[in-house]
Protein backbone atom coordinates (compact mmCIF):
# COMPACT_ATOMS: atom_id res chain seq x y z
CA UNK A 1 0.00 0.00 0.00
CA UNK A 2 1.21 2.96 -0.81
CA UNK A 3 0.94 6.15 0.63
CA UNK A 4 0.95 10.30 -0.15
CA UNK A 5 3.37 12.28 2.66
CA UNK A 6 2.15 16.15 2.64
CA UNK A 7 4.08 18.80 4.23
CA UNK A 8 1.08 21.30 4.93
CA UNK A 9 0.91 25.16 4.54
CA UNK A 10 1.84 25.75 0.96
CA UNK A 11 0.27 27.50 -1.35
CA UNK A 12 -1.49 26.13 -4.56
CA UNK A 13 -1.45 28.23 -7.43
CA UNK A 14 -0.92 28.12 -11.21
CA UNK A 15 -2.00 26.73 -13.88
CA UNK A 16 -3.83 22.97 -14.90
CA UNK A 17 -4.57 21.39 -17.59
CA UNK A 18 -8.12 19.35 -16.41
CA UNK A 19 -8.37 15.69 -17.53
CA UNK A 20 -10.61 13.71 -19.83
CA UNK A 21 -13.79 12.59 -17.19
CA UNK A 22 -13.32 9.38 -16.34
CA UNK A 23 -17.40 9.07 -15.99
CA UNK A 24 -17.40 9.11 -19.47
CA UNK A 25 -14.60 7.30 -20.35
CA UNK A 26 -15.56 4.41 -18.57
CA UNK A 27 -18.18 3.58 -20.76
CA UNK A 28 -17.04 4.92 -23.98
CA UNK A 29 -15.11 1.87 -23.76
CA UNK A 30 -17.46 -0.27 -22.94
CA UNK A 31 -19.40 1.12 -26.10
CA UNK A 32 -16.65 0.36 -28.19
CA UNK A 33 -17.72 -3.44 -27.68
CA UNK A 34 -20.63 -2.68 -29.92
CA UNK A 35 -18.41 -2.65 -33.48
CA UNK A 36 -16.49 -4.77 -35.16
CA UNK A 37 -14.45 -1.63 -36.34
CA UNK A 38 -12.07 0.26 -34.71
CA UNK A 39 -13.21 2.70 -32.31
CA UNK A 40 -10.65 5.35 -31.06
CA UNK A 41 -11.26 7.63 -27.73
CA UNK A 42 -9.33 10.57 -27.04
CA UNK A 43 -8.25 12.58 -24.22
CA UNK A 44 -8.86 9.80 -21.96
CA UNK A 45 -7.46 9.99 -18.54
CA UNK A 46 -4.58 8.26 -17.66
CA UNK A 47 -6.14 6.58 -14.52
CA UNK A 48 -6.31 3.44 -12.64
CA UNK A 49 -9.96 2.73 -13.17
CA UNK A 50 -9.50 3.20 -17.16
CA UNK A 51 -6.87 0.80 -17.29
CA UNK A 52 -8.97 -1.39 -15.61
CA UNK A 53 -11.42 -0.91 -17.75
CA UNK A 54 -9.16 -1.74 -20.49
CA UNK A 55 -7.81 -4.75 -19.16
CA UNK A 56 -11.56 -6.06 -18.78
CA UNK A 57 -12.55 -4.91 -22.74
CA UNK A 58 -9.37 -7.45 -23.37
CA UNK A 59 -11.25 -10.28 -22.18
CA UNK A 60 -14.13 -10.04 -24.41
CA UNK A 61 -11.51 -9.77 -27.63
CA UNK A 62 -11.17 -6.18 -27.70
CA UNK A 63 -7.04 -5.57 -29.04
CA UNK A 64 -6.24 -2.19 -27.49
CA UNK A 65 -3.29 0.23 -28.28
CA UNK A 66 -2.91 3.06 -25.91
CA UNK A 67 -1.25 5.68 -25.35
CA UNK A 68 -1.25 7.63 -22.67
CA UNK A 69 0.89 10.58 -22.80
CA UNK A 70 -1.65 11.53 -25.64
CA UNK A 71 -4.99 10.60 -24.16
CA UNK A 72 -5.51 8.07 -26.80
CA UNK A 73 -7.01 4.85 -27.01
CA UNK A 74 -7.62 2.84 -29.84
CA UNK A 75 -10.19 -0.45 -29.35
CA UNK A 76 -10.92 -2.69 -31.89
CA UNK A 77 -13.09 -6.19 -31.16
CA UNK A 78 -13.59 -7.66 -34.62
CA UNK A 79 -15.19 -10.31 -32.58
CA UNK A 80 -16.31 -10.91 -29.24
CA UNK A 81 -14.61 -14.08 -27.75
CA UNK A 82 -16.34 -14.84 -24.37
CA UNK A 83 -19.81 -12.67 -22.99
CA UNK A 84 -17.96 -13.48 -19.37
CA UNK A 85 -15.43 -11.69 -17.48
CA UNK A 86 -13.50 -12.35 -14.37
CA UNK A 87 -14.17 -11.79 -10.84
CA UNK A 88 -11.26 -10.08 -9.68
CA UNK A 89 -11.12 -7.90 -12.47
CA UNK A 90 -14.79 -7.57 -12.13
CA UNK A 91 -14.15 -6.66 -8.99
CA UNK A 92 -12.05 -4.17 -9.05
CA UNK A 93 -14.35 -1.23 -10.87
CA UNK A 94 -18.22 -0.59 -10.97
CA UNK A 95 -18.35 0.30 -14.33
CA UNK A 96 -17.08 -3.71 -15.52
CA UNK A 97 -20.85 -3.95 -14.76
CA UNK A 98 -21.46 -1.55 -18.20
CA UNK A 99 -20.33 -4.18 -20.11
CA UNK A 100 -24.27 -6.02 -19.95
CA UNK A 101 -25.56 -3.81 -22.36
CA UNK A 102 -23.09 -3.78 -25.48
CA UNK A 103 -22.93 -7.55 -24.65
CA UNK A 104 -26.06 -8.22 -25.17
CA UNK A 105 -26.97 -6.05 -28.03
CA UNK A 106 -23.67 -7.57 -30.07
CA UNK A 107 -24.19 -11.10 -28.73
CA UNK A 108 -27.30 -11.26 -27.21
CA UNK A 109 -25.62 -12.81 -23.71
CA UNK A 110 -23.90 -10.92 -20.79
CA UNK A 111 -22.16 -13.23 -17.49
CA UNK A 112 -20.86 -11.20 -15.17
CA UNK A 113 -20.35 -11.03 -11.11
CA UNK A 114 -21.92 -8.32 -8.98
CA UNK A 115 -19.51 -5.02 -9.59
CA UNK A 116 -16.82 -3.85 -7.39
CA UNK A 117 -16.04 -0.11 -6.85
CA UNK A 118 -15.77 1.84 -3.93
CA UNK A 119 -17.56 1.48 -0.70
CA UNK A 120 -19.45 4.45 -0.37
CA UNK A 121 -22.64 2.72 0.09
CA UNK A 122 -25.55 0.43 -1.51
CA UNK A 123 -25.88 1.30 -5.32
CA UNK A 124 -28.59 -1.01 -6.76
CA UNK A 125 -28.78 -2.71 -10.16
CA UNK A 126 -32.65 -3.21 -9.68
CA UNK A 127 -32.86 -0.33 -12.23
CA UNK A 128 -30.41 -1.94 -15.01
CA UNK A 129 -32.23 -5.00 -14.66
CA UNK A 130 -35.80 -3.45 -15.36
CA UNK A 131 -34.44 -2.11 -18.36
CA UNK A 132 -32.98 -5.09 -19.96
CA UNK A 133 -36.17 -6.78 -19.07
CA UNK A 134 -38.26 -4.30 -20.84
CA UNK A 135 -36.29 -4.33 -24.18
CA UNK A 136 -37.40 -8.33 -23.96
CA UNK A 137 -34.11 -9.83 -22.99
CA UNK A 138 -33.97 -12.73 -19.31
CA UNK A 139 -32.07 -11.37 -16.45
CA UNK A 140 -31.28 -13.81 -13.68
CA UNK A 141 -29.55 -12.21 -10.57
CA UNK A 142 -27.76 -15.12 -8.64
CA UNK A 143 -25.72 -14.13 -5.74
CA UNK A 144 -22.73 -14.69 -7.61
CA UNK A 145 -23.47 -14.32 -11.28
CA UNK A 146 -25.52 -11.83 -13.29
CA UNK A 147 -27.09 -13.41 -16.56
CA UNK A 148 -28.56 -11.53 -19.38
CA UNK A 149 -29.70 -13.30 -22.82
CA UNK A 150 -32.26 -12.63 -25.41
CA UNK A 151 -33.29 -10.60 -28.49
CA UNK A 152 -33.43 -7.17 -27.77
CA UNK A 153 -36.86 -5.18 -28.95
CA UNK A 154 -37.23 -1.92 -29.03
CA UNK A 155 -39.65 -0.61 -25.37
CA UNK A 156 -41.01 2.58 -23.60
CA UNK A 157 -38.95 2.67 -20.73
CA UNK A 158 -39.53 4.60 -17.25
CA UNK A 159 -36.42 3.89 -15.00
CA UNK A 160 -37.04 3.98 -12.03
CA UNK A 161 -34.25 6.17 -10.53
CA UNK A 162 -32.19 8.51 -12.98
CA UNK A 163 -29.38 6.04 -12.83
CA UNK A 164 -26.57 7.20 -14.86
CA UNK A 165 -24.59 3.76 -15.07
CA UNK A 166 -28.48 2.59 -15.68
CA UNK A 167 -29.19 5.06 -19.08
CA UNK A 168 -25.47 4.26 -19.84
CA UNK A 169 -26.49 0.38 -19.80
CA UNK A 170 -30.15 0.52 -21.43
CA UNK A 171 -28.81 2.79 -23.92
CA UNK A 172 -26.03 1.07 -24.82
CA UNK A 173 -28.29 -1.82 -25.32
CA UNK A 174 -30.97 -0.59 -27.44
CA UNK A 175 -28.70 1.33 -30.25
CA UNK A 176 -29.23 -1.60 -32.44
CA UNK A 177 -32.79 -3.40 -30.89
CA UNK A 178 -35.16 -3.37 -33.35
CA UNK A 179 -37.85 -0.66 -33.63
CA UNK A 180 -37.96 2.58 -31.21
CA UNK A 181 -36.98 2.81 -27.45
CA UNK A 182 -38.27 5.60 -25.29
CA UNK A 183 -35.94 6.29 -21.99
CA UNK A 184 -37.76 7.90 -19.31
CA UNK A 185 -36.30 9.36 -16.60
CA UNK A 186 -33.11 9.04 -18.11
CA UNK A 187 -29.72 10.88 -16.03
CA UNK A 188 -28.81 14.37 -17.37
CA UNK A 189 -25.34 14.38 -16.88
CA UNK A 190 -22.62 15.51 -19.58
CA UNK A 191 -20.80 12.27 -19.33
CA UNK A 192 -24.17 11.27 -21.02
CA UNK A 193 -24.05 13.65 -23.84
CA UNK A 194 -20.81 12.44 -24.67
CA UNK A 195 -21.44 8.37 -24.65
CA UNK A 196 -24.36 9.74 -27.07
CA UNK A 197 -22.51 11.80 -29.03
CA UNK A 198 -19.92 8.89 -29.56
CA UNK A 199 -22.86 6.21 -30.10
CA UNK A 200 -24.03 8.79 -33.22
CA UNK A 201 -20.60 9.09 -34.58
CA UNK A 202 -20.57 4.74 -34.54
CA UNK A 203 -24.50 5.13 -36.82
CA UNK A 204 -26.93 4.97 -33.78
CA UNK A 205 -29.99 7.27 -33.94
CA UNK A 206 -29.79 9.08 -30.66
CA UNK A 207 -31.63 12.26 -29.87
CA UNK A 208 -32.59 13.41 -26.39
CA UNK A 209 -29.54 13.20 -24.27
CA UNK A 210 -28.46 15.40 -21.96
CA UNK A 211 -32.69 15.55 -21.00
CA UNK A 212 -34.59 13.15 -19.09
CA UNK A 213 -36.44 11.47 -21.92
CA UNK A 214 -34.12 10.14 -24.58
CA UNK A 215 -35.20 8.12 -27.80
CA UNK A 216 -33.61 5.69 -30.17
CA UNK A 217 -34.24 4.05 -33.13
CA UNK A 218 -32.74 0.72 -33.43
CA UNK A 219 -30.29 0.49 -36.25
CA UNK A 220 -29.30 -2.74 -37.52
CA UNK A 221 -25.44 -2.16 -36.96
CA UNK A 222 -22.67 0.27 -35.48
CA UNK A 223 -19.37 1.32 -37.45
CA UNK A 224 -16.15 2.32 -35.77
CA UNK A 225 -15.48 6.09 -35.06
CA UNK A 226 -13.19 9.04 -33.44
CA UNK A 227 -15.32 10.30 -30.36
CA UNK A 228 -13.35 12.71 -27.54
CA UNK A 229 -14.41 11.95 -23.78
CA UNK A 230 -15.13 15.52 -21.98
CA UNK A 231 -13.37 17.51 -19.30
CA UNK A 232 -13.26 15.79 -15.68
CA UNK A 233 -15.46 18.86 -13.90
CA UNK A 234 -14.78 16.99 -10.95
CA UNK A 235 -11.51 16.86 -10.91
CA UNK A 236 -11.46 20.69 -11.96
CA UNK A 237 -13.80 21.30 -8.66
CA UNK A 238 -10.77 19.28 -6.70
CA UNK A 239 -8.25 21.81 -7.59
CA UNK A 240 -10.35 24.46 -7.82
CA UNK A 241 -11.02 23.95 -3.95
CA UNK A 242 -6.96 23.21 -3.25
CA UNK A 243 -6.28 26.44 -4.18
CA UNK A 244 -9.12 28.74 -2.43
CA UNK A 245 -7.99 26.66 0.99
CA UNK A 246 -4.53 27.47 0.58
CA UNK A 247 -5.01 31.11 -0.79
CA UNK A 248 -3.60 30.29 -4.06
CA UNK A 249 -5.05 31.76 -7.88
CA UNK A 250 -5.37 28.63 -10.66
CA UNK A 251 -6.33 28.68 -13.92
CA UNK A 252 -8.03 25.70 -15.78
CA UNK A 253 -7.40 25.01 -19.42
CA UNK A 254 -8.82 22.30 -21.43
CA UNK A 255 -12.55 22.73 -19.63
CA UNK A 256 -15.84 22.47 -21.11
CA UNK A 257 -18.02 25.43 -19.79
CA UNK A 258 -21.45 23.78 -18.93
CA UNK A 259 -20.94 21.72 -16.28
CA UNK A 260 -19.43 25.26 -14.56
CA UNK A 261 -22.67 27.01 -14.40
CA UNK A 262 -23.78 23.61 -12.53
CA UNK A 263 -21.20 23.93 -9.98
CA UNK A 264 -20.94 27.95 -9.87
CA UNK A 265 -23.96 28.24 -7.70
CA UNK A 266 -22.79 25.98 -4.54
CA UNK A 267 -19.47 27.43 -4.89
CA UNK A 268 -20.43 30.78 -4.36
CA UNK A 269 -22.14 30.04 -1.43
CA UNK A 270 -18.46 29.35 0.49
CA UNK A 271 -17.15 32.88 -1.62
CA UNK A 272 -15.58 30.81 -4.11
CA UNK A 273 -15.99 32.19 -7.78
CA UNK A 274 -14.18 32.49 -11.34
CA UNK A 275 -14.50 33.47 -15.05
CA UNK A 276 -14.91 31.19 -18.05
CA UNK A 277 -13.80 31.87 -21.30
CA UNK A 278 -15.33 29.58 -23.83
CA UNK A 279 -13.82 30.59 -26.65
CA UNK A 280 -10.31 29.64 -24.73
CA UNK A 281 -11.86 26.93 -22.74
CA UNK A 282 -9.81 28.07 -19.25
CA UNK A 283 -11.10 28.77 -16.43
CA UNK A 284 -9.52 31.27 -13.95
CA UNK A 285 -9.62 31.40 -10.43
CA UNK A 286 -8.75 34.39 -8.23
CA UNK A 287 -9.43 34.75 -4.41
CA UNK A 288 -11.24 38.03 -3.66
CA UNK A 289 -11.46 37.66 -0.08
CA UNK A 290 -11.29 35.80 2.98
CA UNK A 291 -13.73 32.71 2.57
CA UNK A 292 -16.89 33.07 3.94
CA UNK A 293 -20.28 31.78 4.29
CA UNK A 294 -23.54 33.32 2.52
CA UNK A 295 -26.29 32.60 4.40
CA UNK A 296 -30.11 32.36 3.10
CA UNK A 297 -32.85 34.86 3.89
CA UNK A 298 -33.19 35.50 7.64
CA UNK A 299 -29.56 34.36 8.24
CA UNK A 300 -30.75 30.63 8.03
CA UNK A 301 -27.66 28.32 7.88
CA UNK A 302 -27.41 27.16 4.29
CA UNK A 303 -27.78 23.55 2.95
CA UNK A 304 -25.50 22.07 0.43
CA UNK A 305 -27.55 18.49 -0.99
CA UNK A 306 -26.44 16.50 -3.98
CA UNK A 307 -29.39 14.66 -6.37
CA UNK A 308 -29.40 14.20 -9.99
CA UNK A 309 -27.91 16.42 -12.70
CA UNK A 310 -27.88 19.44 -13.28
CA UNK A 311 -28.13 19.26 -8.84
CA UNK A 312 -25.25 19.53 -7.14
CA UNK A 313 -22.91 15.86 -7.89
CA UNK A 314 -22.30 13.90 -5.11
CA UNK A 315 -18.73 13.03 -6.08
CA UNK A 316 -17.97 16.93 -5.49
CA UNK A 317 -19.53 16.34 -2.07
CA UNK A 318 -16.15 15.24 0.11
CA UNK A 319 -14.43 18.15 -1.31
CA UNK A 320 -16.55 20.84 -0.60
CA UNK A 321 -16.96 19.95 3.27
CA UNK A 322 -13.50 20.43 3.48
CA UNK A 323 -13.91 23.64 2.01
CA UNK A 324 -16.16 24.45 4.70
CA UNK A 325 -13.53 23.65 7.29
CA UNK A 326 -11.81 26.45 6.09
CA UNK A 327 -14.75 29.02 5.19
CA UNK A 328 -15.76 31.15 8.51
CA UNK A 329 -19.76 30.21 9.13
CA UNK A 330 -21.95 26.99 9.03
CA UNK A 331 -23.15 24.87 6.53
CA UNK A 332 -25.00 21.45 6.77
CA UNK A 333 -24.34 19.26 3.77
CA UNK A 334 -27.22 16.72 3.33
CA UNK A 335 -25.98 13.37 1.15
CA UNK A 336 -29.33 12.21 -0.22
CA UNK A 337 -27.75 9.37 -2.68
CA UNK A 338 -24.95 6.99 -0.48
CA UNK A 339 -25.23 6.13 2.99
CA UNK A 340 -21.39 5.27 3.51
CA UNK A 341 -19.65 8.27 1.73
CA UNK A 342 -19.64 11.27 5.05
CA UNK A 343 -18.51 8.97 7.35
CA UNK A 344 -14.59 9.86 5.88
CA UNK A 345 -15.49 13.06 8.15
CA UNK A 346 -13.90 11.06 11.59
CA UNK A 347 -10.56 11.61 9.76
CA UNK A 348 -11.47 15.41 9.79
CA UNK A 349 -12.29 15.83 13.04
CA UNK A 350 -8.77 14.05 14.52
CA UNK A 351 -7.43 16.77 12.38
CA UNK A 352 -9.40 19.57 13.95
CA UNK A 353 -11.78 20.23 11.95
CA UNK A 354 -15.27 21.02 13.40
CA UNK A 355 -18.13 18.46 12.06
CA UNK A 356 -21.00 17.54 14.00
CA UNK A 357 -22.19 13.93 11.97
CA UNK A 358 -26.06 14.21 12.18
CA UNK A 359 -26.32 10.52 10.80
CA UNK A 360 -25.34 8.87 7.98
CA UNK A 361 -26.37 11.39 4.92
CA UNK A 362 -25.82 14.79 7.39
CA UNK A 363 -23.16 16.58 8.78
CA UNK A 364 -22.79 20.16 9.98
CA UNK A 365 -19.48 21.61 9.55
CA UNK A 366 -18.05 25.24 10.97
CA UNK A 367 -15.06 27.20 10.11
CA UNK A 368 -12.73 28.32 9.83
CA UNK A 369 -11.00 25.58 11.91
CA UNK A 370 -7.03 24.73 12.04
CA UNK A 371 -6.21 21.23 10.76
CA UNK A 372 -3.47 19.80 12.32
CA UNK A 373 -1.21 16.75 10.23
CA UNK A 374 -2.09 13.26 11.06
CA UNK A 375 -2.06 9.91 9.63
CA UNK A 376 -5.44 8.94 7.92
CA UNK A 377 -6.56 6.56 5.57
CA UNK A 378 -8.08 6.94 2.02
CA UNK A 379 -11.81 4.73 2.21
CA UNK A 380 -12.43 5.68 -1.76
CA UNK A 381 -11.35 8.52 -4.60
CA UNK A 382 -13.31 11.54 -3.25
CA UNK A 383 -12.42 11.22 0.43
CA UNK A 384 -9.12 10.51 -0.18
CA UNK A 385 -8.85 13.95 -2.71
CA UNK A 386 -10.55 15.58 -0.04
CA UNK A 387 -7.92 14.37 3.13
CA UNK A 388 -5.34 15.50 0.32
CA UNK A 389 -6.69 18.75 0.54
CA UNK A 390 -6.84 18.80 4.10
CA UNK A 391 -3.36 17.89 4.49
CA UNK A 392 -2.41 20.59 2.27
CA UNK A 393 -4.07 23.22 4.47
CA UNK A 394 -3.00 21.12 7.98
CA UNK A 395 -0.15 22.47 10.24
CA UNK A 396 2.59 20.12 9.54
CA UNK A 397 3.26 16.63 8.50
CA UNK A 398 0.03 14.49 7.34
CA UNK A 399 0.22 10.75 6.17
CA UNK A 400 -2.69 9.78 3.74
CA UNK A 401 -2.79 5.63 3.45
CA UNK A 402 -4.05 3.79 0.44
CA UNK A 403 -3.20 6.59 -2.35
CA UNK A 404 -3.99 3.68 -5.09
CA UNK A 405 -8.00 4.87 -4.13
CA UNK A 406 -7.20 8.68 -5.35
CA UNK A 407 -5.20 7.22 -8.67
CA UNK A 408 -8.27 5.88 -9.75
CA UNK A 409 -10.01 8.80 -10.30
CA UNK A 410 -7.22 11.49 -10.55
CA UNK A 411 -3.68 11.53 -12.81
CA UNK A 412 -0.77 11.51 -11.06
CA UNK A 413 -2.00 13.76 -8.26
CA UNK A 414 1.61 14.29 -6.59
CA UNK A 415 2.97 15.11 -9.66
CA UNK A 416 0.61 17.99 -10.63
CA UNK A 417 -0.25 19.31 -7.02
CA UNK A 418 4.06 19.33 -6.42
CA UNK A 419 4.23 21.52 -9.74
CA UNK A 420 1.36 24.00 -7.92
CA UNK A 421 3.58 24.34 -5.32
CA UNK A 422 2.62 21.64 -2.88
CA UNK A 423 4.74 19.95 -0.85
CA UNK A 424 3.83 16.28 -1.31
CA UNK A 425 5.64 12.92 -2.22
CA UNK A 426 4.39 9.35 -2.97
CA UNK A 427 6.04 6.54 -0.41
């Protein structure tokens, strides 16, 4: 195991270049499953969870040629080999689970164990399963094996949740069913748009996404195609925050504006706000003052609570209630969609920081508080980004175990944060 050694008190400032969102990269190569053609991705992140990704597209047949100083990835699965995959590398990342959809629309069979991921709480596959079912394939959920099989017809669909990984899987699945499917209640989120927008460049007929309904006519097969996965906004939010606790300026190149005027909103709230240029695609962050809390009308302590897109993201959650350690006032954070994720807080609070847990989805948090270096350990990505941050704010030496959590969802973090002017090494 290794582990990230910070030297607190340094200022972050500069500029980065955001990465490729692994949210959509994730199952852009999964989609790539669904032509015998070559496929090629860019600006994909160099990650841990996308190599894992790539590793599991192997075992179906996929031949893969990366590289990664570029962002590229070329996929090409003339033919799929086996509609099975193995536990431990199932096991490793959710997203092996987005692999039942282009199965079974190229095959028409999908075997694979319950997903792995992090621990953040239950995330059900109820929904993926109802969706399936509707487009007329059999779904079998054993306790150790997931089977899918069956001709896939087109349906009028009303998920049940707005899933993303469950709109990623029903409509990977219906590009080539036959006749038109209907997705109600279908996630928002840009990571979406951009699985769509690659799915149209391969010959589906996809209209609708980035809304809740999205529709599909069934085609009868995909080509290969060049499709570019999107800026990590998360990631930019994670650096973005570094540098308002430390009292640093950044500036973001490489963005995609949208998902900003998402995230502007809760950001402001802790005094945290920037300018977008679109036509340059940066982002520029410069502290105005000292961080503080706007309250609502009548001084009411202010709520941040995540939901579905465009509300605020949940993987953004972590980060911001460290923010709040640092931002004078009081703010409750309310985690509507994972039962497990707040309870990282503990490691805040041996560092100083002032959180009263409410229960498992609330926590009240008031700064400005001194962090003070510790040792803590990383339980997934976001929390361990967010103790990262911490530690870079914390008087003196902090210790963050298990730093192969944050290089699944973030590229060569001590690298980049070291060139901002942190003081940070990987042991």
């Amino acid at each position: 195991m290794s582990r990230f050694v910070i030297q607190g008190g340094k200022t972050i400032s500069g500029t980065h270049r955001v990465s490729g969102n692994k949210n959509a990269a994730l199952p852009m190569i999964a989609a790539s499953l669904l032509s015998a053609e070559p496929v090629t991705l860019r600006n994909v992140p160099d990650i841990a969870d996308v190599a894992a990704m790539l590793e599991a597209a192997k075992t179906f047949g996929a031949k893969v040629s990366r590289d990664a100083k570029e962002g590229t990835v070329v996929l090409a699965t003339p033919k799929v080999k086996t509609a099975k995959i193995d536990s431990a590398l199932a096991a490793k990342i959710r997203t092996s689970f987005l692999f039942a959809g282009p199965l079974l629309a190229r095959v028409g069979r999908a075997s694979l164990p319950p997903p792995g991921g992090d621990q953040i709480g239950h995330r059900r596959l109820d929904t993926h399963f109802a969706g399936f079912r509707a487009l007329g394939a059999k779904a079998v959920a054993g306790r150790k094996t997931l089977r899918f099989s069956g001709e896939l017809k087109g349906a009028r669909i009303l998920l049940d949740e707005a899933s993303v990984t469950a709109t990623e899987n029903v409509l990977m699945a219906s590009v080539t069913a036959r006749g038109r499917t209907v997705i109600f209640n279908a996630a928002c989120e840009p990571h979406i748009v951009d699985l769509a927008n690659m799915l149209n460049a391969m010959g589906a007929k996809v209209s609708g996404a980035g809304t809740n309904r999205i529709e599909v006519e069934g085609v009868e097969s995909l080509h290969g195609c060049e499709a570019s996965v999107g800026c990590d906004y998360i990631e930019a939010g994670s650096y973005i925050v570094a540098a308002a606790v430390t009292g640093g300026e950044l500036t973001l190149t490489g963005i995609d504006p949208e998902p900003f005027e998402v995230l502007a909103g809760a950001f402001a709230r802790f005094g945290v706000t920037w300018t977008v240029s679109a036509r340059e695609r940066t982002l520029t962050f410069v502290p105005k003052r000292r961080l503080k809390m706007k309250y609502d009308l009548g001084d009411a302590i202010p709520s941040v609570s995540d939901g579905t897109w465009p509300a605020f993201p949940s993987d953004l959650m972590s980060i911001l209630i460290v923010l709040a350690t640092q931002t004078r006032g009081t703010c409750l954070f309310f985690e509507k969609m994972f039962e497990s994720r707040l309870y990282f807080v503990d490691h805040l609070r041996q560092m100083g920081a002032k959180i009263v847990q409410c229960d498992p989805h609330r926590v009240v948090v008031t700064g400005p508080s001194q962090l003070y270096g510790g040792t803590v350990t990383s339980p997934d990505i976001r929390a361990g980004i967010a103790l990262v941050i911490a530690a870079l704010v914390a008087k003196g030496e902090s210790t963050i175990l298990g730093a192969e959590t944050v290089d699944r969802g973030y590229v060569s973090v001590e690298t980049e944060l070291s060139r901002l002017g942190a003081g940070i090494v990987r042991k």
